[in-house]
N, C-alpha and C. Protein backbone atom coordinates (compact mmCIF):
# COMPACT_ATOMS: atom_id res chain seq x y z
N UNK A 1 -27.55 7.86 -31.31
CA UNK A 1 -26.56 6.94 -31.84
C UNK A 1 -25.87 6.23 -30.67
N UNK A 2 -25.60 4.90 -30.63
CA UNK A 2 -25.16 4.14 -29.83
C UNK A 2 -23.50 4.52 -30.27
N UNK A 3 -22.56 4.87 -29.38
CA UNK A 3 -20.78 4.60 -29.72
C UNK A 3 -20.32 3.59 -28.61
N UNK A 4 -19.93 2.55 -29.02
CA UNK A 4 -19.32 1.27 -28.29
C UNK A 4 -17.78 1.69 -28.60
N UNK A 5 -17.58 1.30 -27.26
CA UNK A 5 -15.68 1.48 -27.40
C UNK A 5 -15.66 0.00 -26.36
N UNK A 6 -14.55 -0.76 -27.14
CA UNK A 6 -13.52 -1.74 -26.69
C UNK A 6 -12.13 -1.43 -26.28
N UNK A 7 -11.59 -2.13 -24.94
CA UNK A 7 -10.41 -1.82 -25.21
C UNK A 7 -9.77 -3.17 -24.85
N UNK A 8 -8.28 -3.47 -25.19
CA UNK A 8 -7.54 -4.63 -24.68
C UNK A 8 -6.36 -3.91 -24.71
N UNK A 9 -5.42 -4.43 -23.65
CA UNK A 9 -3.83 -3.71 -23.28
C UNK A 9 -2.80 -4.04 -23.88
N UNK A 10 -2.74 -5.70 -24.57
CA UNK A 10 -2.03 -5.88 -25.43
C UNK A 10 -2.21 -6.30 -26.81
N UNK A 11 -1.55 -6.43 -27.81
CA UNK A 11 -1.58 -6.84 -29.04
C UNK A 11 -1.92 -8.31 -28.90
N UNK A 12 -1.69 -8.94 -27.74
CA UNK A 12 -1.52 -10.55 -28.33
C UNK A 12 -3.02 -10.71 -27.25
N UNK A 13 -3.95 -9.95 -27.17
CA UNK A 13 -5.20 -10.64 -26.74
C UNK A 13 -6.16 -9.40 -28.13
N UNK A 14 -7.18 -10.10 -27.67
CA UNK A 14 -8.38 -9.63 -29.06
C UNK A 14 -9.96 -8.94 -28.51
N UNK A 15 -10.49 -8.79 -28.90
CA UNK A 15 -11.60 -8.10 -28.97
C UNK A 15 -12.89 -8.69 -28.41
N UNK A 16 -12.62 -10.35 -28.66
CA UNK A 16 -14.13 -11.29 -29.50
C UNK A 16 -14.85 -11.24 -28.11
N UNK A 17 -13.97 -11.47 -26.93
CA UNK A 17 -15.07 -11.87 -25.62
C UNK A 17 -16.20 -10.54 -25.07
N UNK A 18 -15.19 -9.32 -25.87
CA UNK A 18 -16.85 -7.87 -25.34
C UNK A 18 -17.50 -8.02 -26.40
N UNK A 19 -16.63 -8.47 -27.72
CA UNK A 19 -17.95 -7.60 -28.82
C UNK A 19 -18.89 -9.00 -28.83
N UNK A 20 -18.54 -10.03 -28.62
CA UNK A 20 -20.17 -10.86 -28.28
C UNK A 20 -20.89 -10.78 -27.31
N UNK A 21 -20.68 -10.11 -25.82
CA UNK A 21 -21.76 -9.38 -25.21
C UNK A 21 -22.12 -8.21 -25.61
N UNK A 22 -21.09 -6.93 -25.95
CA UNK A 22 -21.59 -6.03 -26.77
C UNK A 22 -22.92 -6.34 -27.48
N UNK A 23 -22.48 -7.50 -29.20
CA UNK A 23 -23.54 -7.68 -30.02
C UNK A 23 -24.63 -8.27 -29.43
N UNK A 24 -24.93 -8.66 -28.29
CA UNK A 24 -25.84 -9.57 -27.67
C UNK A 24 -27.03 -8.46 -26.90
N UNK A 25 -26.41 -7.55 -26.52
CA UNK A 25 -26.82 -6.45 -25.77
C UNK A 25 -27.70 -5.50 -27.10
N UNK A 26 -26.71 -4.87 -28.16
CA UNK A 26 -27.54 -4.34 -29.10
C UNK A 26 -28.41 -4.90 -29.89
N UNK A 27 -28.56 -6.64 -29.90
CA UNK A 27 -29.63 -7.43 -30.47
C UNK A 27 -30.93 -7.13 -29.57
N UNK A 28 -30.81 -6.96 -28.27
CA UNK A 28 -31.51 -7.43 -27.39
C UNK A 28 -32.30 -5.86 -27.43
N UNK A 29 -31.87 -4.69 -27.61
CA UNK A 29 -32.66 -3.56 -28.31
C UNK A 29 -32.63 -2.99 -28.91
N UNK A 30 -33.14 -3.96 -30.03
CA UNK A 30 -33.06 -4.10 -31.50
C UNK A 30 -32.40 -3.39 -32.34
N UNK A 31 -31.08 -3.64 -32.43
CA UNK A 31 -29.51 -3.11 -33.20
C UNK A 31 -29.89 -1.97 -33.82
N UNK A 32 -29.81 -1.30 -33.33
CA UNK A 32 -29.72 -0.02 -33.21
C UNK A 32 -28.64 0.64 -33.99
N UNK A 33 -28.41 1.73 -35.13
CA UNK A 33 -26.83 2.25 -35.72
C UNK A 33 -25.86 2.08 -34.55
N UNK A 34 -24.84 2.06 -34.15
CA UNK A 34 -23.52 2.17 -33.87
C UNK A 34 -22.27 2.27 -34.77
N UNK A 35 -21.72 3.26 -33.87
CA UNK A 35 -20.06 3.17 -34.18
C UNK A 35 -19.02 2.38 -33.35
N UNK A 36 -18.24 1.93 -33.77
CA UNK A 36 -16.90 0.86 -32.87
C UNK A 36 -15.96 2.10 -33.04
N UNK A 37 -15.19 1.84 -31.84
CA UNK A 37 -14.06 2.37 -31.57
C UNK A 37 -13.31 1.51 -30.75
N UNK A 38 -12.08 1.24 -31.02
CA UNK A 38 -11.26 0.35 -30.30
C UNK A 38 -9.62 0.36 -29.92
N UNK A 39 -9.00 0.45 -29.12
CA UNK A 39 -8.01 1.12 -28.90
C UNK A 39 -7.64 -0.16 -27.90
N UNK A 40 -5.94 -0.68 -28.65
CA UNK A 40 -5.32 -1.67 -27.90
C UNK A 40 -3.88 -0.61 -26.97
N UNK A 41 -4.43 -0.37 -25.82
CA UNK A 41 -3.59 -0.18 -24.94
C UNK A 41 -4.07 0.04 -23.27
N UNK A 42 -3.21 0.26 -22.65
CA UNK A 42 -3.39 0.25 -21.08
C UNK A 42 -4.94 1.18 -20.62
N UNK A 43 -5.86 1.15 -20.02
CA UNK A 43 -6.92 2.04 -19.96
C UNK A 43 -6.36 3.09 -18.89
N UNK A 44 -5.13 2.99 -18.16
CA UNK A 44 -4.85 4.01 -17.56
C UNK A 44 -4.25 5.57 -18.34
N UNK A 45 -3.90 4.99 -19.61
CA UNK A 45 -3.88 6.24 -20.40
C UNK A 45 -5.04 6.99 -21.25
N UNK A 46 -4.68 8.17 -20.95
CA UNK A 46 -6.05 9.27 -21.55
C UNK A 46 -5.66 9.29 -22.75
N UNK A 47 -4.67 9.06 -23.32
CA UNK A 47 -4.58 9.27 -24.75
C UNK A 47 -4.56 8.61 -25.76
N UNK A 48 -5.08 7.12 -25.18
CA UNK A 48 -5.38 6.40 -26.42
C UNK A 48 -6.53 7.21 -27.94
N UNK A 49 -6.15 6.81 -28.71
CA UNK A 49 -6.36 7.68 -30.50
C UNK A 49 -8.26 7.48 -30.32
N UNK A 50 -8.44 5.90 -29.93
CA UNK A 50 -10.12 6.01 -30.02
C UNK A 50 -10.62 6.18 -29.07
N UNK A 51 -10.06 6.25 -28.73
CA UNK A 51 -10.92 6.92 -26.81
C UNK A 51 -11.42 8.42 -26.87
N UNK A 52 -10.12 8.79 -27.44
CA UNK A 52 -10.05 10.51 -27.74
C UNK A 52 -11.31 10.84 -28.85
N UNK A 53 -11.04 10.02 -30.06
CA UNK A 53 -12.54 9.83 -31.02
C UNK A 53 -13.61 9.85 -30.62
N UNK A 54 -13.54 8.95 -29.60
CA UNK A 54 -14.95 8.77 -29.19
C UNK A 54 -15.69 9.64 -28.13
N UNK A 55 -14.88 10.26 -26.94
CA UNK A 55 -14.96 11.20 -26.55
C UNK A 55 -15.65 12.77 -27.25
N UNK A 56 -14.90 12.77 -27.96
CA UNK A 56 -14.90 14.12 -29.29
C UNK A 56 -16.24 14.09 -30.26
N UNK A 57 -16.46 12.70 -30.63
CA UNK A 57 -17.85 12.38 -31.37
C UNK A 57 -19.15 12.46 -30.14
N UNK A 58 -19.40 12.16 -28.95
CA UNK A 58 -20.11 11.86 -27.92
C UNK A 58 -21.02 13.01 -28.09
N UNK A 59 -22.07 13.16 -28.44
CA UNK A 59 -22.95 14.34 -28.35
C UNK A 59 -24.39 13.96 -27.96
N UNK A 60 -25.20 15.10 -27.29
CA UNK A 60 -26.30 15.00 -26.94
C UNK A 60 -27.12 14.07 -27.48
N UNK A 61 -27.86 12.76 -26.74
CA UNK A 61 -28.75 12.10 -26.96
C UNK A 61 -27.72 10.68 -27.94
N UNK A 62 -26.94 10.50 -27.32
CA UNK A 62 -25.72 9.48 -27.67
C UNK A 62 -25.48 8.86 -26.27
N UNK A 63 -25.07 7.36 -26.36
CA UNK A 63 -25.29 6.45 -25.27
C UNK A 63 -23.99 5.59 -25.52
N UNK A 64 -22.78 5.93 -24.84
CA UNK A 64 -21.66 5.15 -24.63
C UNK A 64 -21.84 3.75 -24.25
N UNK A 65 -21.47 2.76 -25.31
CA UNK A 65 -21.89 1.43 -24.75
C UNK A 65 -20.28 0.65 -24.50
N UNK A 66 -19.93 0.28 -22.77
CA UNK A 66 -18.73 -0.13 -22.75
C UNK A 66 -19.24 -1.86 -22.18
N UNK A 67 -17.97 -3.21 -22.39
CA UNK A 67 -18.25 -4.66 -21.66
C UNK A 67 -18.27 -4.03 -20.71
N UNK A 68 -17.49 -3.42 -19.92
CA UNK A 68 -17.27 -2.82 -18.44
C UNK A 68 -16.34 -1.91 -18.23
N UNK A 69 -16.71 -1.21 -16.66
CA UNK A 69 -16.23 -0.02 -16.78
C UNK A 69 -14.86 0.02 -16.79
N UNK A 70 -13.92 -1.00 -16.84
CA UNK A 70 -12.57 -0.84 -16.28
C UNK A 70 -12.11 -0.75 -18.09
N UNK A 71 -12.69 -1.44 -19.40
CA UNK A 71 -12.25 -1.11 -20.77
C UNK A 71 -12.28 0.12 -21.00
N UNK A 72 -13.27 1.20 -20.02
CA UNK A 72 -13.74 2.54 -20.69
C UNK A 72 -12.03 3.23 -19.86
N UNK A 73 -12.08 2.98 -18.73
CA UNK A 73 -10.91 3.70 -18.14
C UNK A 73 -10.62 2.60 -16.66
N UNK A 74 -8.97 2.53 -16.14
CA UNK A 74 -8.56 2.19 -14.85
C UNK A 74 -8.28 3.25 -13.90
N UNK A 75 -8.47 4.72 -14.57
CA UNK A 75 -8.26 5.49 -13.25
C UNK A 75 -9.45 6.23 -12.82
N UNK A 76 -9.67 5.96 -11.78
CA UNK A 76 -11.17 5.93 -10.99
C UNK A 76 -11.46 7.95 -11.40
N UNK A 77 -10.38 8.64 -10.89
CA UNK A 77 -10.47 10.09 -10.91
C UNK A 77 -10.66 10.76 -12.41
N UNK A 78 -10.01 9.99 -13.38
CA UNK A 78 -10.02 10.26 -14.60
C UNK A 78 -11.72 9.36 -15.37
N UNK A 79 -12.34 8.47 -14.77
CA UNK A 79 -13.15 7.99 -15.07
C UNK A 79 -13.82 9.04 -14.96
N UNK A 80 -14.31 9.30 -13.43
CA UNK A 80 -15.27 9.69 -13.00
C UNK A 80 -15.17 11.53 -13.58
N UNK A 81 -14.63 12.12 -13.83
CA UNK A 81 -14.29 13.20 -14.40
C UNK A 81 -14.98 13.25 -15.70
N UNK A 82 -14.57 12.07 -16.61
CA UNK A 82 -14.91 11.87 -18.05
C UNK A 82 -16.38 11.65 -18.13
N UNK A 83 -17.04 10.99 -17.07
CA UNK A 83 -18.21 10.39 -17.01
C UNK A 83 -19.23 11.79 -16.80
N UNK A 84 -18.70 12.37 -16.01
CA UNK A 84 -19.51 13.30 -15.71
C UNK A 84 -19.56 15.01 -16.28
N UNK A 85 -18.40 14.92 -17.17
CA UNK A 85 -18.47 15.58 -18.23
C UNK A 85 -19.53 15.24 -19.46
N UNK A 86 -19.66 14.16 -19.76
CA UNK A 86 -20.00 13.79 -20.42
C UNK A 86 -22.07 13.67 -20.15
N UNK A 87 -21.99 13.37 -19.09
CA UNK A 87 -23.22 13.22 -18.34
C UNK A 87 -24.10 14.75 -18.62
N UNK A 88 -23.21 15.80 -18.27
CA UNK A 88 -23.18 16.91 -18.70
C UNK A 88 -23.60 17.51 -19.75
N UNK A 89 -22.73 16.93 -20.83
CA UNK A 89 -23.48 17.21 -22.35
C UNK A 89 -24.60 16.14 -22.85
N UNK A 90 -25.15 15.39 -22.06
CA UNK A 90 -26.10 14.74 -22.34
C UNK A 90 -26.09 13.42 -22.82
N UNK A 91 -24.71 13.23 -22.48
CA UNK A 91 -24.32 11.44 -23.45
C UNK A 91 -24.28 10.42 -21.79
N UNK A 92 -25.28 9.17 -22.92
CA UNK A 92 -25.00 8.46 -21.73
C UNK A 92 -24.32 7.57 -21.55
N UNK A 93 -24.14 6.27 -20.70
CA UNK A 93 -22.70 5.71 -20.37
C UNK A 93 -23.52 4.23 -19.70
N UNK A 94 -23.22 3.26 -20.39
CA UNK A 94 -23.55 2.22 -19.97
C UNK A 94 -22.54 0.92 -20.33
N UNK A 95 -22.66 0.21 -19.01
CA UNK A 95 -21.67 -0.75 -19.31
C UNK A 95 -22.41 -2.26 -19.03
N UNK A 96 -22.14 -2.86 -20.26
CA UNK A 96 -23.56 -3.71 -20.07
C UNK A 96 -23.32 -5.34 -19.35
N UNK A 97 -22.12 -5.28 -18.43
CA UNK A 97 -21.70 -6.32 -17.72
C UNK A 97 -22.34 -5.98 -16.58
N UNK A 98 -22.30 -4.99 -16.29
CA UNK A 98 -22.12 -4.46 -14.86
C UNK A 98 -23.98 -3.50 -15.16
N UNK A 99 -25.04 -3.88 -14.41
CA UNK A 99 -26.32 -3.70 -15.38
C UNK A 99 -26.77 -2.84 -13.86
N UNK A 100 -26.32 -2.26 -13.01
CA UNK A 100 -26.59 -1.09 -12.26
C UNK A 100 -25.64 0.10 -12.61
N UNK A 101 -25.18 -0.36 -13.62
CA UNK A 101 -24.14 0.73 -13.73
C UNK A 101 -24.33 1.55 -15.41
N UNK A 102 -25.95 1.85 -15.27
CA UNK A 102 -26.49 2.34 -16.37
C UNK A 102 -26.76 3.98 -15.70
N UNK A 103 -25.97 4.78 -16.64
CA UNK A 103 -25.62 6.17 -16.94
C UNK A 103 -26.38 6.97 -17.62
N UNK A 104 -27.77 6.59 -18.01
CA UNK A 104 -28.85 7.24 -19.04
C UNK A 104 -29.45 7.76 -18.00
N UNK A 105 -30.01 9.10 -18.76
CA UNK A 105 -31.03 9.80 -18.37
C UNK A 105 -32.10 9.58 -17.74
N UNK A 106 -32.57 8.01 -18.30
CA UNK A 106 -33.44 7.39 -17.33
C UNK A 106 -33.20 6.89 -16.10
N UNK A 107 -31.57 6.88 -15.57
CA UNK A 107 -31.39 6.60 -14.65
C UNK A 107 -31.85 7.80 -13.43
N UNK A 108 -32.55 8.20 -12.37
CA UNK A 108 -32.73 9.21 -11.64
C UNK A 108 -30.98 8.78 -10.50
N UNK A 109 -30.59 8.00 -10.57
CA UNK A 109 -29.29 7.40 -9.26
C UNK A 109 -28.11 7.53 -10.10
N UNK A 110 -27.94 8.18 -11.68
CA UNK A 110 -26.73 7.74 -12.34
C UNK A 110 -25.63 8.49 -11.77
N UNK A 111 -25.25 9.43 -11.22
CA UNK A 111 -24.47 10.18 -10.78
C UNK A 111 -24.38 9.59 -9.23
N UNK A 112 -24.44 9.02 -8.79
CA UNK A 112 -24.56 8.62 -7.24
C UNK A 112 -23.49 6.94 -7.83
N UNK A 113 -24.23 6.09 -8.41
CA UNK A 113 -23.49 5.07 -8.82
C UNK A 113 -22.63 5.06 -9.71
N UNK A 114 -22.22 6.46 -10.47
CA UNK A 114 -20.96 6.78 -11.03
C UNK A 114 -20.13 6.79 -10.30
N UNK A 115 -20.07 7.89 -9.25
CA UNK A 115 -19.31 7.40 -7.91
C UNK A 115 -18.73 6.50 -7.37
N UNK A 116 -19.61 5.95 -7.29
CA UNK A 116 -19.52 4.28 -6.40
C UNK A 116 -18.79 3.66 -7.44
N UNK A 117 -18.98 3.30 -8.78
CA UNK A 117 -18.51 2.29 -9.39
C UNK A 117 -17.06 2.95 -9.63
N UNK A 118 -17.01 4.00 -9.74
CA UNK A 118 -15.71 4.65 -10.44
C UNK A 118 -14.46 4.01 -8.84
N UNK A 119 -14.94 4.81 -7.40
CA UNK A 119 -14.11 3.85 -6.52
C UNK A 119 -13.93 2.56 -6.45
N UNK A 120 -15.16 1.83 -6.81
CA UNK A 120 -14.71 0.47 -6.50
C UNK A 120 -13.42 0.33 -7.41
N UNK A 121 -13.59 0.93 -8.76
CA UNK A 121 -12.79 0.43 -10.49
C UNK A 121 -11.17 0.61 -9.71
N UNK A 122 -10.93 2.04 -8.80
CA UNK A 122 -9.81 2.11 -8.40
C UNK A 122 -9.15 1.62 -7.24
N UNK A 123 -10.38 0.96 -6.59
CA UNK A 123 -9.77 0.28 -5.32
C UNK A 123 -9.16 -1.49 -5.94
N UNK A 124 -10.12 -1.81 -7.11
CA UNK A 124 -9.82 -3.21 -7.60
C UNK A 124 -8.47 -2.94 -7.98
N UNK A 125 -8.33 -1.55 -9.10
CA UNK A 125 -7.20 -1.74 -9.48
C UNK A 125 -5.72 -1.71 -8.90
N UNK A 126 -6.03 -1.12 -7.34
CA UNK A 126 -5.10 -0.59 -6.60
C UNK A 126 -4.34 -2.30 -5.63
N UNK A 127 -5.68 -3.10 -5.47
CA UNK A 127 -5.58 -4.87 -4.58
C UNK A 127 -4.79 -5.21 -6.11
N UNK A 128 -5.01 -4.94 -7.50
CA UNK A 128 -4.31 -6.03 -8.19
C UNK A 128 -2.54 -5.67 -8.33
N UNK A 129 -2.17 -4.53 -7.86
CA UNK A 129 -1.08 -3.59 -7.68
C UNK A 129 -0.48 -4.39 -6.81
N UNK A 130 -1.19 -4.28 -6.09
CA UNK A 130 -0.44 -5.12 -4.21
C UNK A 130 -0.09 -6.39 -4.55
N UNK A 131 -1.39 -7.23 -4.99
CA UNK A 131 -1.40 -8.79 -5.34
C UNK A 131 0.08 -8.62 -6.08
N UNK A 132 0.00 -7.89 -7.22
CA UNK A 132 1.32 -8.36 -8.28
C UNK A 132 2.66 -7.91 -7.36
N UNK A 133 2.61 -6.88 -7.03
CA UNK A 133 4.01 -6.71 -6.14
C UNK A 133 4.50 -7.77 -4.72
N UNK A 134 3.59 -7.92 -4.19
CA UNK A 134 3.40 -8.99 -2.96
C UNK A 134 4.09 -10.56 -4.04
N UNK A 135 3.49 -10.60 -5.53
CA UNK A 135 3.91 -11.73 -5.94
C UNK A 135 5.16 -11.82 -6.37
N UNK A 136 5.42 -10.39 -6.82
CA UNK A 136 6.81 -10.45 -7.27
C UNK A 136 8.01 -10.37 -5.73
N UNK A 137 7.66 -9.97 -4.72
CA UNK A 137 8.56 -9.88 -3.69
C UNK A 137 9.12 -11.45 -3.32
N UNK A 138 7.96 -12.13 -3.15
CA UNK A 138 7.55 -13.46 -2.71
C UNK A 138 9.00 -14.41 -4.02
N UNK A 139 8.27 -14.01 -4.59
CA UNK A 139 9.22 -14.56 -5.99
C UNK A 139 10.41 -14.87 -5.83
N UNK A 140 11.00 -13.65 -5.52
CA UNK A 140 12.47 -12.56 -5.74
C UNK A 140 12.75 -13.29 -4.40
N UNK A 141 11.91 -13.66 -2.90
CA UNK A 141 12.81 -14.45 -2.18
C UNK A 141 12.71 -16.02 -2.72
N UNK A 142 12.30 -16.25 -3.01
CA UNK A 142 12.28 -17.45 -3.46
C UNK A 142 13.49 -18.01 -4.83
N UNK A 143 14.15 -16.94 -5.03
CA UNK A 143 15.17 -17.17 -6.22
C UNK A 143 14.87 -16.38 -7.69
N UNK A 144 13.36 -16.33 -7.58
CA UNK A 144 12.98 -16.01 -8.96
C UNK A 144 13.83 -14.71 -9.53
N UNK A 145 14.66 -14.15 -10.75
CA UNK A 145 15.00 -13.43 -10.72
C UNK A 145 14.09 -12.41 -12.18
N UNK A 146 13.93 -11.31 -12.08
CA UNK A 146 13.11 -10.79 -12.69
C UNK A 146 14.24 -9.77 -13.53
N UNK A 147 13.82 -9.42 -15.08
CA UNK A 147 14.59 -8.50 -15.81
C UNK A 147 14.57 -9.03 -17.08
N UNK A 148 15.89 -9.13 -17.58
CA UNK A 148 15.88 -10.23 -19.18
C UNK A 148 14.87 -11.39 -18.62
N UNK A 149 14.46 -12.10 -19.82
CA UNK A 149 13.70 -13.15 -19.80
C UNK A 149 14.17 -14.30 -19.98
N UNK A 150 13.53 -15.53 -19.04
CA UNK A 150 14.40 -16.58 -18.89
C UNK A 150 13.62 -17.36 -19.73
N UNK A 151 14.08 -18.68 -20.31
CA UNK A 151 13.48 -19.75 -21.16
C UNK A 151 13.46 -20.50 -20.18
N UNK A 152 12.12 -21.40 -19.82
CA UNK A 152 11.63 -22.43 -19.32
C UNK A 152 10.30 -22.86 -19.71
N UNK A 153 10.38 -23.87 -19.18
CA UNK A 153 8.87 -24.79 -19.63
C UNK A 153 8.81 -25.85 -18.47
N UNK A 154 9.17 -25.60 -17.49
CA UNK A 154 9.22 -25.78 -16.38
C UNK A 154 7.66 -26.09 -15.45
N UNK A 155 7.15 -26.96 -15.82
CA UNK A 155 5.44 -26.54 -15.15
C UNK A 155 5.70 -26.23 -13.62
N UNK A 156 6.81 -26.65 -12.43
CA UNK A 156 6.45 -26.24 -11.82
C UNK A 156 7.11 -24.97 -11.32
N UNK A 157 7.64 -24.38 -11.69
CA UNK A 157 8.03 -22.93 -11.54
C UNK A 157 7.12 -22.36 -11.77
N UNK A 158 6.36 -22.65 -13.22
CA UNK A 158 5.26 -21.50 -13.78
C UNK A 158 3.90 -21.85 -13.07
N UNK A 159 3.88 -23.26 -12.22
CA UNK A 159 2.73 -23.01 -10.66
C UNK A 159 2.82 -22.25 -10.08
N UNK A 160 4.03 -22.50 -9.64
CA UNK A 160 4.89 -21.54 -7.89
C UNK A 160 4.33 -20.39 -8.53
N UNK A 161 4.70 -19.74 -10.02
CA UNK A 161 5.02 -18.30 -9.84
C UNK A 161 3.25 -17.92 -10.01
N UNK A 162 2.69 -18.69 -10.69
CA UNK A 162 1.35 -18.51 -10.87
C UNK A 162 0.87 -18.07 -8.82
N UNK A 163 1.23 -19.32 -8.29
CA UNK A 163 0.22 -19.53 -6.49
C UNK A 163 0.74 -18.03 -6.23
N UNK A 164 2.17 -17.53 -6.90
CA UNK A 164 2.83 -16.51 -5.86
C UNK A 164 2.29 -15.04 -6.50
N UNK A 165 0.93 -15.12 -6.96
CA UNK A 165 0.07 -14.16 -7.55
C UNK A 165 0.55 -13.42 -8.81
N UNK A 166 1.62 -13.98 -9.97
CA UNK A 166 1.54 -13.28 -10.80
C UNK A 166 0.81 -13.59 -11.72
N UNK A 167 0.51 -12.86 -13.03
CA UNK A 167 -0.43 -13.32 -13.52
C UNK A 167 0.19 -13.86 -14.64
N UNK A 168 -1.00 -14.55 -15.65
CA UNK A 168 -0.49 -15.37 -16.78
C UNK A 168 0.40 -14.44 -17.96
N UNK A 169 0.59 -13.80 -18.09
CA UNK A 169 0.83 -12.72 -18.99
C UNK A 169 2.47 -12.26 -18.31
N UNK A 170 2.45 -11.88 -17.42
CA UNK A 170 3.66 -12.00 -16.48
C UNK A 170 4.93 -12.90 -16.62
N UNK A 171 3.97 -14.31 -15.91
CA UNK A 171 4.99 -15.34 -16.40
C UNK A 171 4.81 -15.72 -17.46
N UNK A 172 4.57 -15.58 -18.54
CA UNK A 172 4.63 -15.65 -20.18
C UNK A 172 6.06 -14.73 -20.35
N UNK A 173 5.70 -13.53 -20.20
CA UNK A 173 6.84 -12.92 -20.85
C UNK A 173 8.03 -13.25 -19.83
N UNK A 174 8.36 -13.30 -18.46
CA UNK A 174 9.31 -13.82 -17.80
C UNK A 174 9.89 -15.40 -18.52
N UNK A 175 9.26 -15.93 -18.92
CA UNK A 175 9.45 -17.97 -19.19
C UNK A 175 9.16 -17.54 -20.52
N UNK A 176 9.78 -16.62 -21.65
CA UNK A 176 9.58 -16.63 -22.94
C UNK A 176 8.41 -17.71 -23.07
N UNK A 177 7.34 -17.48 -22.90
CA UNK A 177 6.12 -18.65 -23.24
C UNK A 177 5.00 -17.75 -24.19
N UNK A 178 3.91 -18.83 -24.02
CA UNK A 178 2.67 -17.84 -25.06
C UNK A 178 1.95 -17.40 -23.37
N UNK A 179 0.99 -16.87 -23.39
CA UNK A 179 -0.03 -16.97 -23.16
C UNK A 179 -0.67 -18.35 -22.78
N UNK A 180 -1.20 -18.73 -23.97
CA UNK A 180 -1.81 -19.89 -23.61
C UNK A 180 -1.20 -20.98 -23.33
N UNK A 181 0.41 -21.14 -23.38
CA UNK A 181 0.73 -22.12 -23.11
C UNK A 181 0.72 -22.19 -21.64
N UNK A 182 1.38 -20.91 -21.04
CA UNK A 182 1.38 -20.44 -19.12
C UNK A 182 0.04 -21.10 -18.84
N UNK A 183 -1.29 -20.56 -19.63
CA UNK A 183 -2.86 -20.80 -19.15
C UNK A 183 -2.75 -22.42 -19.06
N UNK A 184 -2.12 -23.13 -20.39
CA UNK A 184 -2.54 -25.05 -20.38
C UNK A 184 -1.98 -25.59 -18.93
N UNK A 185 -0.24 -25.05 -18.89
CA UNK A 185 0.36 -25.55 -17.86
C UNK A 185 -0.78 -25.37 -16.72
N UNK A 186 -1.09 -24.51 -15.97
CA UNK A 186 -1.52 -24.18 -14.80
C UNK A 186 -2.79 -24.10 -14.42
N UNK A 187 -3.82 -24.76 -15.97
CA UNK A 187 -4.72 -25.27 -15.61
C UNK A 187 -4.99 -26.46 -16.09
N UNK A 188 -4.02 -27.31 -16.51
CA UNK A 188 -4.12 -28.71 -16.65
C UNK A 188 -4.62 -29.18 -18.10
């Protein structure tokens, strides 16, 4: 049995951009049963409800299908732990963005590039840590003040704060904005 797990961190983004590589991937060998599991919160927590499901269902001759490895989990130690537990009872782990980073039995290297991918997952996540704090310091001399949320529509504040590495989601909720409105401003 194929179990696909999705994840997204907030309520106000959606599903559609994995599960059409997802569905593209299980067309491609030939749709096969699956179960969805999907859980909207941070991947640094272990306790999201379908993660835990899916975990718990995972049994011998079952093939974890994730977009990539950072939806399955962001903490490299807790990845790689889960992965290889799991590896263990015979379930495999594939993430079908990332196409060396296939976890099946047929892999003879899967435990070697579990490794590898699980550090890279925590070194990315550790540069986007820096990036956002480096942006918020930068900010904070620059006047920006961070806490309650300010109303603006200001395109060029929400540049500055964009160049000064925060991300769209950031200055959304800082500039009471959407999402996509931060995205129109700052990409034209």
């Amino acid at each position: 049995m194929i179990l696909v797990y999705y994840r997204v961190s907030t309520q106000s983004q959606d599903f559609d951009s994995q599960k059409i590589e997802v569905d593209r991937y299980l067309n491609s060998i030939g749709n096969p049963p699956h179960k969805e599991y999907k859980d909207v919160m941070s991947g640094k927590d272990k306790e999201r409800p379908q993660y835990q499901q899916l975990i718990e269902a995972a049994k011998e001759g079952d093939d974890i299908v994730v977009y990539k490895l950072d939806r399955f989990s962001r903490n490299a130690s807790q990845a790689i732990i889960t992965l290889i537990e799991l590896d263990e009872r015979g379930v495999g782990f594939i993430s079908i963005t990332q196409n060396i980073l296939n976890l099946t039995k047929s892999n003879p290297f899967r435990r070697t590039f579990l490794a590898l991918f699980s550090e890279l997952a925590e070194m990315e996540r550790q540069v986007i840590l820096e990036r956002t704090a480096h942006g918020r310091k930068a900010a904070m001399e620059k006047g920006v003040k961070f806490g309650p949320k300010i109303k603006s529509k200001d395109p060029e504040l929400i540049i500055q704060l964009r160049s000064e590495g925060l991300t769209y989601k950031e200055i959304a909720e800082m500039c009471n904005l959407s999402y996509g409105t931060v995205h129109k401003v700052v990409n034209g």
